[in-house]
C-alpha atoms as a PDB file:
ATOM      1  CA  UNK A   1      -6.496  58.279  -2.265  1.00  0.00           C
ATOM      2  CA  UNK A   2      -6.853  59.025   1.365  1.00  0.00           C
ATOM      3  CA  UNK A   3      -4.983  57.062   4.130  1.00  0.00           C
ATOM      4  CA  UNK A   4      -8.447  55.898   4.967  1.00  0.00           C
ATOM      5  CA  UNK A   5      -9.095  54.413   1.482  1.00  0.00           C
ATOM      6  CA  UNK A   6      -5.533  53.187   1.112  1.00  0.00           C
ATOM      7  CA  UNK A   7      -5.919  50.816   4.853  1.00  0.00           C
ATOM      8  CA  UNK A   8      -9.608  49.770   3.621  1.00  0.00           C
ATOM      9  CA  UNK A   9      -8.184  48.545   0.061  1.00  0.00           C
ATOM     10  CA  UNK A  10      -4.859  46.645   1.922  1.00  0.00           C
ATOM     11  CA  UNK A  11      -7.682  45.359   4.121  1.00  0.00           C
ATOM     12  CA  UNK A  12      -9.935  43.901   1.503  1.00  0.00           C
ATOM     13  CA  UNK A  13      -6.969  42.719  -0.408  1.00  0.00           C
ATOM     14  CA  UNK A  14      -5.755  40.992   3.003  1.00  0.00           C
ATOM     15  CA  UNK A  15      -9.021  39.421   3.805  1.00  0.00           C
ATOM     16  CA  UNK A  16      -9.389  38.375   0.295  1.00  0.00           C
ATOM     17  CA  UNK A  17      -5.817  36.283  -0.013  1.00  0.00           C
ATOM     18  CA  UNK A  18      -7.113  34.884   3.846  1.00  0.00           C
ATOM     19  CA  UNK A  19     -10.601  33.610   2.001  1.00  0.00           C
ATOM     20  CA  UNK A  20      -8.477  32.019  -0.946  1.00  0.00           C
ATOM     21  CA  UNK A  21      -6.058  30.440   1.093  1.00  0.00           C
ATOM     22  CA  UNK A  22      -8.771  29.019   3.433  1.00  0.00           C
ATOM     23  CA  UNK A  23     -10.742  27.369   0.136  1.00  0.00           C
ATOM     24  CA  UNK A  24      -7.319  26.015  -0.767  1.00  0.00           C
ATOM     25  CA  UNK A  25      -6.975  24.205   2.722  1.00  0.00           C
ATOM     26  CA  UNK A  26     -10.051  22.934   2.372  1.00  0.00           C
ATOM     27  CA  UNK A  27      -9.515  21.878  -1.084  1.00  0.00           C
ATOM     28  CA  UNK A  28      -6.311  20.110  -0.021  1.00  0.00           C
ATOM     29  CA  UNK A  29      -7.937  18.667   3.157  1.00  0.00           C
ATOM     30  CA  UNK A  30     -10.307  16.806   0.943  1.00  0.00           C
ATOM     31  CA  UNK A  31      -8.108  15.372  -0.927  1.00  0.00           C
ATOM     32  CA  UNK A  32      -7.267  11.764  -0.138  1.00  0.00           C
ATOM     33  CA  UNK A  33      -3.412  10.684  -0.032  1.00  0.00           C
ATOM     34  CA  UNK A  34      -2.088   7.425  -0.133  1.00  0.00           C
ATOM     35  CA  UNK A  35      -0.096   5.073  -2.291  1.00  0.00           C
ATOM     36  CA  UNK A  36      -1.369   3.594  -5.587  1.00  0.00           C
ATOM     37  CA  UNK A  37      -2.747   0.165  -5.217  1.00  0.00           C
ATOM     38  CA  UNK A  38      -2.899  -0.150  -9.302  1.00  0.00           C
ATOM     39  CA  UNK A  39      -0.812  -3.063 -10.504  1.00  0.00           C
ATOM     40  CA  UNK A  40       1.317  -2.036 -13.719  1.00  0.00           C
ATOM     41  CA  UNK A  41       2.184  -4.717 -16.487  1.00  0.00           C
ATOM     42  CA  UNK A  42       5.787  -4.734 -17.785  1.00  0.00           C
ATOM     43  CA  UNK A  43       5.613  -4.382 -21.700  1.00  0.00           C
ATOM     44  CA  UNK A  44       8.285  -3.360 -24.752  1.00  0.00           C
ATOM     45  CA  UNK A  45       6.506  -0.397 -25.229  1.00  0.00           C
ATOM     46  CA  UNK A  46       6.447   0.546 -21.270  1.00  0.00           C
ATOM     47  CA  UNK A  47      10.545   0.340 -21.204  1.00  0.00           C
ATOM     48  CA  UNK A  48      10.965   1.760 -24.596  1.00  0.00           C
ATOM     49  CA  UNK A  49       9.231   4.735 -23.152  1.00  0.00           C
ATOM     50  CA  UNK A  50      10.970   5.022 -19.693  1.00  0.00           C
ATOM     51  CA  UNK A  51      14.403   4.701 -21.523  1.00  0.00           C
ATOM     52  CA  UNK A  52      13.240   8.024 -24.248  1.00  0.00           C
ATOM     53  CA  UNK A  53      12.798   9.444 -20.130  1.00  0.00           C
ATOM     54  CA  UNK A  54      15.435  12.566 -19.517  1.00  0.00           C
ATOM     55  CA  UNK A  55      15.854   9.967 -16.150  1.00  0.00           C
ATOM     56  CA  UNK A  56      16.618   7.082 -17.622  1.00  0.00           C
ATOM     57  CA  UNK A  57      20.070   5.127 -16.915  1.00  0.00           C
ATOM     58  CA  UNK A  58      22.722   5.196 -19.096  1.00  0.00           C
ATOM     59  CA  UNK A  59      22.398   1.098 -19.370  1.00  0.00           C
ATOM     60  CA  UNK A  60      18.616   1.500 -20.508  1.00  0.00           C
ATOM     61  CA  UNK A  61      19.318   4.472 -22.802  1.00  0.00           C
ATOM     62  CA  UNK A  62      21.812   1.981 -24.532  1.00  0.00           C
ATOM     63  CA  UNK A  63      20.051  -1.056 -24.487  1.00  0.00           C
ATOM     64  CA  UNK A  64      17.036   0.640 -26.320  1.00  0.00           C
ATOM     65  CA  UNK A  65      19.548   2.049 -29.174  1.00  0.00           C
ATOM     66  CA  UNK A  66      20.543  -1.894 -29.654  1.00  0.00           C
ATOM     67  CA  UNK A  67      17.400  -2.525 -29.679  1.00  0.00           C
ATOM     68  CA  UNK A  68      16.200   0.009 -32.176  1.00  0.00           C
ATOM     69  CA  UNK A  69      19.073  -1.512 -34.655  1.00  0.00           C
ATOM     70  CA  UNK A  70      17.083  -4.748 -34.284  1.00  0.00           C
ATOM     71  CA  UNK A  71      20.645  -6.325 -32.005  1.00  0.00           C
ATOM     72  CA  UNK A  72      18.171  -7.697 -29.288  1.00  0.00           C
ATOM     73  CA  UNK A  73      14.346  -7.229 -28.208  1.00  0.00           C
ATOM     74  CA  UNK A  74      13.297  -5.699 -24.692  1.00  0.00           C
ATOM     75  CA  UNK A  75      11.700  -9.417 -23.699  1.00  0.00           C
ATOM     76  CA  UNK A  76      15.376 -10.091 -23.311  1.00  0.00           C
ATOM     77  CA  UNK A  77      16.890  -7.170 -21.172  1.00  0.00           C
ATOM     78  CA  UNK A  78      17.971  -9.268 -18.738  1.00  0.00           C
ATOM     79  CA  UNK A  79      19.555 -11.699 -20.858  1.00  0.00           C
ATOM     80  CA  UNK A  80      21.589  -9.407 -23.413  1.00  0.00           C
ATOM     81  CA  UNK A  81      21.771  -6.148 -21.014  1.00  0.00           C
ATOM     82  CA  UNK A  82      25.589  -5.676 -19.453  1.00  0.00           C
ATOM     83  CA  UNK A  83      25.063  -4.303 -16.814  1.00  0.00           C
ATOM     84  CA  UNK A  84      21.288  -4.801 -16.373  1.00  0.00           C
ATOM     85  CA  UNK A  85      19.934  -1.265 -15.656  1.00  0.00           C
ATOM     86  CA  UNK A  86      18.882  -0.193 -12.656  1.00  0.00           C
ATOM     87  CA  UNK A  87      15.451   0.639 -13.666  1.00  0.00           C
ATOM     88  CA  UNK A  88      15.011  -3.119 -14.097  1.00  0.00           C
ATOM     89  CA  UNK A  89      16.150  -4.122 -10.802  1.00  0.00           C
ATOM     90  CA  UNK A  90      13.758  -1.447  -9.243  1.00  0.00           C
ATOM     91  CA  UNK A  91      10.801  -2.611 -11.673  1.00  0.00           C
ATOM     92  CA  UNK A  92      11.648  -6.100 -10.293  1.00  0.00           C
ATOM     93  CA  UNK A  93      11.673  -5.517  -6.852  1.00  0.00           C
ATOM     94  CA  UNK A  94       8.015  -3.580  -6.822  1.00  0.00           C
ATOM     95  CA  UNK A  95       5.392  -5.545  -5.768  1.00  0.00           C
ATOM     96  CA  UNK A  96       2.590  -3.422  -7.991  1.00  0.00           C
ATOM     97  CA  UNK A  97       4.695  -4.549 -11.130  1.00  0.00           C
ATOM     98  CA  UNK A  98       3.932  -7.533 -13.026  1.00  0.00           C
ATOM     99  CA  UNK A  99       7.391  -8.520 -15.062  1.00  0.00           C
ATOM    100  CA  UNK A 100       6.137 -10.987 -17.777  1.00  0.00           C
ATOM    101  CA  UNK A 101       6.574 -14.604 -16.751  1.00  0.00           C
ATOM    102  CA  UNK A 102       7.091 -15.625 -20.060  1.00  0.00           C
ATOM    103  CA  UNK A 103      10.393 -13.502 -21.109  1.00  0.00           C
ATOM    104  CA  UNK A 104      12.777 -13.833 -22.355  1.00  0.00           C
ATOM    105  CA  UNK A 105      10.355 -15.206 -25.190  1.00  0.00           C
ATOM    106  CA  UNK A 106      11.147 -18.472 -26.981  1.00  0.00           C
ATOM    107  CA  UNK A 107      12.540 -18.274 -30.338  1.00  0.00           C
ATOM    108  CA  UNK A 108       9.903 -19.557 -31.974  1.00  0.00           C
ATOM    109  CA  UNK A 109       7.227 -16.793 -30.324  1.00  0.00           C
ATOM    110  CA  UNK A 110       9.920 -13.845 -31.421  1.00  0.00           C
ATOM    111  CA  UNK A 111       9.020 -11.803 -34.689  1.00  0.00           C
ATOM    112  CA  UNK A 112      10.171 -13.134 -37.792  1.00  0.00           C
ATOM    113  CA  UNK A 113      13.582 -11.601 -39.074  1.00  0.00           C
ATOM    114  CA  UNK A 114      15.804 -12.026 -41.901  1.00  0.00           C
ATOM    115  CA  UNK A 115      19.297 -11.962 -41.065  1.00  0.00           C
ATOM    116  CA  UNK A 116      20.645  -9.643 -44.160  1.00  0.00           C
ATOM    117  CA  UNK A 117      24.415 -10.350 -44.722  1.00  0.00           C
END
């Protein structure tokens, strides 16, 4: 390959990244940013799955193993919970959140259990 050949190929490879990276700022200046406005519902399921999280609290972690050995239910985390994790606190203090107004539940609404002896 001649030095000619060799400064035309750097070239086109040069221009070419400069034409990628220009789509990509476009790309990104189209996209819109902001913060969500979506409201999120509190549920079992929803904290059962943020405490299997690699992230999750120590407190939460240990509150869903007492809860997996049927020792409380997640409607009453911040009842049985000591120290109430933090991801509660933070879940309570975001206005997008809904925490259910009606937990801890009554006993009469909780799933039947039989206390074995």
């Amino acid at each position: 390959m001649t030095e000619d050949a060799a400064m035309s190929a750097a070239r086109d490879r040069i221009l070419d990244s400069l034409n990628r990276l220009d789509a990509a700022r476009r790309h990104a200046d189209s996209v819109t940013i902001g913060a969500s406005t979506a409201r999120h519902t509190v549920t079992a399921r929803f904290l059962a799955r943020l405490a299997e999280s690699p992230h999750a609290s120590p407190e939460l972690r240990e509150f869903a193993r007492r809860v997996s050995v049927k020792d409380t239910t997640w409607d009453r985390i911040e009842l049985d919970a000591k120290p109430i994790p933090a991801e509660v606190h933070e879940l309570r203090a975001d206005p997008l959140v809904d925490w259910p107004g009606n937990w801890p539940l009554q006993i009469e609404e909780q799933p039947f259990r039989i206390e074995w002896q």
